[in-house]
N, C-alpha and C. Protein backbone atom coordinates (compact mmCIF):
# COMPACT_ATOMS: atom_id res chain seq x y z
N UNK A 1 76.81 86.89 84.16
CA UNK A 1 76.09 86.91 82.90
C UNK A 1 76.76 87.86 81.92
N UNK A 2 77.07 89.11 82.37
CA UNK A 2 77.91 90.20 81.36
C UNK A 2 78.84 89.92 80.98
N UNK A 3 80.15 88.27 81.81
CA UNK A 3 81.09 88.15 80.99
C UNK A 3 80.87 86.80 80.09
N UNK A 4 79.84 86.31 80.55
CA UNK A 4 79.28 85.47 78.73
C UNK A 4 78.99 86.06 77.66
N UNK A 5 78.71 87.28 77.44
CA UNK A 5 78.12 88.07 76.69
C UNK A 5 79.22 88.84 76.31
N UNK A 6 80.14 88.82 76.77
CA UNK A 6 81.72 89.58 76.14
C UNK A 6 82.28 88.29 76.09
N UNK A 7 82.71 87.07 76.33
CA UNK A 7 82.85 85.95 75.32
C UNK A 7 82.38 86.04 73.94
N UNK A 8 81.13 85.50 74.29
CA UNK A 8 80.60 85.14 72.69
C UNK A 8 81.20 86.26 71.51
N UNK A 9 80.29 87.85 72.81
CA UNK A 9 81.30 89.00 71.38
C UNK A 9 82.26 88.64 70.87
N UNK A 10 83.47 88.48 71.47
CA UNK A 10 84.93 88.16 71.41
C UNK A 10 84.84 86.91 70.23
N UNK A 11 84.20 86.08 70.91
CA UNK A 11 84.30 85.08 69.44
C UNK A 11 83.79 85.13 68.34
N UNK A 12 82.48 86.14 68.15
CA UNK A 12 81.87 86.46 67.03
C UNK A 12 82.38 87.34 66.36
N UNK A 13 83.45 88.21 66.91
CA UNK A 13 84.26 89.18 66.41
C UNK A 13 85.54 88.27 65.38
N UNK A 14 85.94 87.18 66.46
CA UNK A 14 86.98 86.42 66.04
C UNK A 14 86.86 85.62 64.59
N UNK A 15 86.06 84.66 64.82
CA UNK A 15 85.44 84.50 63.68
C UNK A 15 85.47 85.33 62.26
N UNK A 16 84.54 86.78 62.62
CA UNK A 16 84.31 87.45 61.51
C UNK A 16 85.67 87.64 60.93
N UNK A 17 86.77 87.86 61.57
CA UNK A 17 87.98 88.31 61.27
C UNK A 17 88.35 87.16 60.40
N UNK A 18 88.85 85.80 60.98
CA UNK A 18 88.83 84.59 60.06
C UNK A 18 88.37 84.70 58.87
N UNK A 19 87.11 84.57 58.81
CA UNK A 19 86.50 84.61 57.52
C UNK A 19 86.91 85.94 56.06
N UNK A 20 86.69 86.85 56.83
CA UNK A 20 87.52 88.06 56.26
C UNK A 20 88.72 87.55 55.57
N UNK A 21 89.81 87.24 56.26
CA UNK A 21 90.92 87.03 56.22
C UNK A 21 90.95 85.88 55.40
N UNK A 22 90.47 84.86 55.16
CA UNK A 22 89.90 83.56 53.84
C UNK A 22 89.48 84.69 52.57
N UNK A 23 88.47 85.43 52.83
CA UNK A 23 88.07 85.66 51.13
C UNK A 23 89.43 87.02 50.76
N UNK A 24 90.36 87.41 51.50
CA UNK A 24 91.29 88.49 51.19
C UNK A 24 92.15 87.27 50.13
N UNK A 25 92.56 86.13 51.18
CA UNK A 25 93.52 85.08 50.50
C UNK A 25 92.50 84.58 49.57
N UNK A 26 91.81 83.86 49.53
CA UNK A 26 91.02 83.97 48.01
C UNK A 26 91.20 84.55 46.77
N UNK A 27 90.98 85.90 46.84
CA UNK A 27 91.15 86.79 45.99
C UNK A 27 92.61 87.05 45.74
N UNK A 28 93.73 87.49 46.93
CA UNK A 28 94.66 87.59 46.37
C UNK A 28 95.02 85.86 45.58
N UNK A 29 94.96 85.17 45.66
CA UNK A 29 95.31 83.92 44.84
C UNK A 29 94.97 84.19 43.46
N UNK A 30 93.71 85.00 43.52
CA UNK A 30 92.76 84.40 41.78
C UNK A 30 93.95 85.24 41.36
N UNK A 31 94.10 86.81 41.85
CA UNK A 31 94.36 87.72 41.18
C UNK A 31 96.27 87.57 40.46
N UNK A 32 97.02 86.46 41.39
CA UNK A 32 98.27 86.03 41.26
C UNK A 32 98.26 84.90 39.82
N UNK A 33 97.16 84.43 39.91
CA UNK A 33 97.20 82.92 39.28
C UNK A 33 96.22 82.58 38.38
N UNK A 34 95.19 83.42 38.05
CA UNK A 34 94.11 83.09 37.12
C UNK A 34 93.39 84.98 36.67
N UNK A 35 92.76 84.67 35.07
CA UNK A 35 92.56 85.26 34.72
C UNK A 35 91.28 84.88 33.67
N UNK A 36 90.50 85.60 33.16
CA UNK A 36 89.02 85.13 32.73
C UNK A 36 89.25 85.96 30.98
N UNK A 37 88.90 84.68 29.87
CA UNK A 37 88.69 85.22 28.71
C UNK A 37 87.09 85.21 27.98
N UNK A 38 86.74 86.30 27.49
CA UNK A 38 85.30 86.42 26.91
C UNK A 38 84.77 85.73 25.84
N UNK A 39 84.31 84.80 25.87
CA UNK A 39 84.21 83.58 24.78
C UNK A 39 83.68 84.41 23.42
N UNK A 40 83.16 86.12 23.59
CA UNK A 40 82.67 86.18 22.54
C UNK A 40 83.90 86.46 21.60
N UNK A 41 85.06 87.70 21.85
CA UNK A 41 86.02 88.47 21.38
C UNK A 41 87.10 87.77 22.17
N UNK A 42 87.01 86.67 23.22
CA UNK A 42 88.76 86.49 22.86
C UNK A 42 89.38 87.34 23.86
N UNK A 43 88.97 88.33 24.64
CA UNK A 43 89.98 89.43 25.19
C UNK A 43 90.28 88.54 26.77
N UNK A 44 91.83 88.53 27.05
CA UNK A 44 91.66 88.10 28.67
C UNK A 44 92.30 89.18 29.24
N UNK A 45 91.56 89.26 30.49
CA UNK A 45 91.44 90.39 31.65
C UNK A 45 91.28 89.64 32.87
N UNK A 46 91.91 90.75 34.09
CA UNK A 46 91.60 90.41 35.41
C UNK A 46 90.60 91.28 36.08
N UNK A 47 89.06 91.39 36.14
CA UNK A 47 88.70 92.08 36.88
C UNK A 47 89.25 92.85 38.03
N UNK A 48 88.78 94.09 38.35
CA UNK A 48 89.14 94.80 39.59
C UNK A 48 88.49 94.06 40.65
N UNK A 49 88.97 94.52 42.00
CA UNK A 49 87.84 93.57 42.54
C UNK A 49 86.78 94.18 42.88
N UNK A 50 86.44 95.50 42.79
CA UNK A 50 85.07 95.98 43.24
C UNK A 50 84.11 95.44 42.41
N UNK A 51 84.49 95.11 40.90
CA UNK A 51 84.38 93.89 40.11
C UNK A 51 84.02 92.45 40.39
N UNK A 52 84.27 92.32 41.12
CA UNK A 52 84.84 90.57 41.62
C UNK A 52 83.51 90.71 42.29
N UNK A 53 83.44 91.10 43.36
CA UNK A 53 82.82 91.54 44.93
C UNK A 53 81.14 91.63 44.25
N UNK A 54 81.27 92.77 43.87
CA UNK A 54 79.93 93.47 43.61
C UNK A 54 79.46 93.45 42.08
N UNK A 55 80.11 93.41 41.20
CA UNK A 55 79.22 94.09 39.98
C UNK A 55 79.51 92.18 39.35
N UNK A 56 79.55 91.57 39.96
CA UNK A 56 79.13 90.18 38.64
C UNK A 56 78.80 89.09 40.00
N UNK A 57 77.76 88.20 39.03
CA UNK A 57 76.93 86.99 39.05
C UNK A 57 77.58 85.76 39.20
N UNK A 58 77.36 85.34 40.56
CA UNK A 58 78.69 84.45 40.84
C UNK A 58 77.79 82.55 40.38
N UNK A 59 78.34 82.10 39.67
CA UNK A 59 77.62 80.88 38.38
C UNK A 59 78.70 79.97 39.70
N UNK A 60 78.07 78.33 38.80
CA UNK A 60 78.24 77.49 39.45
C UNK A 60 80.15 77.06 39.69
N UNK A 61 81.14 77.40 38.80
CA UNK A 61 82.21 77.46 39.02
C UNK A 61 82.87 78.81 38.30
N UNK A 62 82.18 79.74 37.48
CA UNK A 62 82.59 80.92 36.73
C UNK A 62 82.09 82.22 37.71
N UNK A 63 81.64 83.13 36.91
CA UNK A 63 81.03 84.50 36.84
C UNK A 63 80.43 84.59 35.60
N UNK A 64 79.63 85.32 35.92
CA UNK A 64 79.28 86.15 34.49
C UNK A 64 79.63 87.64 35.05
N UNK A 65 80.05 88.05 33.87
CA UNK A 65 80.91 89.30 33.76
C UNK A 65 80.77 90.44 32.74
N UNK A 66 80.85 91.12 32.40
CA UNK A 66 80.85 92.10 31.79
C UNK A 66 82.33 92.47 30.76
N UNK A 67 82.34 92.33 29.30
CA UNK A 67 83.73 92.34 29.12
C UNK A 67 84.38 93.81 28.43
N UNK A 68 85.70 94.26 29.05
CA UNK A 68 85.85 95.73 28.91
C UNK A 68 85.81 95.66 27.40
N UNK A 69 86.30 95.22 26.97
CA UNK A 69 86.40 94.92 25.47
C UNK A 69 85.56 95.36 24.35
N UNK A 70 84.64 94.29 24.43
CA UNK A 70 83.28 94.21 23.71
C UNK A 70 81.59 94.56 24.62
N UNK A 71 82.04 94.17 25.76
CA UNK A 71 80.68 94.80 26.67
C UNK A 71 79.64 93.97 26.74
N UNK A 72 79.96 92.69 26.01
CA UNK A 72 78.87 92.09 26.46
C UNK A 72 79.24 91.01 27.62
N UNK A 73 78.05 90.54 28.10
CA UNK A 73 77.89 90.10 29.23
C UNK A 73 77.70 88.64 29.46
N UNK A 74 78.69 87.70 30.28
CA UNK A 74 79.04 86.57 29.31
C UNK A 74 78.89 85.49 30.74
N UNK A 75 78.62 84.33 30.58
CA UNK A 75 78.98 83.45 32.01
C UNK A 75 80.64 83.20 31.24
N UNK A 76 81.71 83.15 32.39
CA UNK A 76 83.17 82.52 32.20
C UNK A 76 84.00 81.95 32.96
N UNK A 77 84.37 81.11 32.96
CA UNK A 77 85.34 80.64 33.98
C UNK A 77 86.84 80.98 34.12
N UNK A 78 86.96 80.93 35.32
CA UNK A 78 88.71 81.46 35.04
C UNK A 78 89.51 80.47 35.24
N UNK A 79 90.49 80.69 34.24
CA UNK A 79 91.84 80.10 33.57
C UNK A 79 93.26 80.11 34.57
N UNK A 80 94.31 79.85 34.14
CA UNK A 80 95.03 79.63 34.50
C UNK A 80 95.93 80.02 34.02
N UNK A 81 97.08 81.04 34.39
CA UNK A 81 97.71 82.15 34.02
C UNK A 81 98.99 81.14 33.42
């Protein structure tokens, strides 16, 4: 019974790693290849990603974001560098 139970760990560990390892390549992609402009002012920027992650509202293919710029707070989609 104790080495089913260090299986599954092992694979639930495995897994987590996978997945991890998808949203790293994710992100490094956006951050190579796309970039987001603020429909109010026009400014394009690449969020940081503590940015990305945590501080914005993830919309049906955009974000809404916060823009360093002007500061206001916008739904946007990202572009293509």
């Amino acid at each position: 019974m104790e080495m089913v139970g260090r299986v599954i760990f092992w694979i639930a560990i495995s897994v987590l790693a996978l997945v991890l390892l998808y949203v790293i390549c994710r992100y490094w992609y956006f951050y190579r290849h796309e970039h987001f402009i603020c429909p109010n002012c026009g400014n394009r920027w690449k969020p940081r990603l503590r940015v990305m992650l945590f501080g914005s509202v993830n919309a049906v293919e955009g974000k809404i974001l916060r823009c360093p710029k002007c500061g206001e707070k916008e739904y946007m989609e990202p572009k293509r560098d």
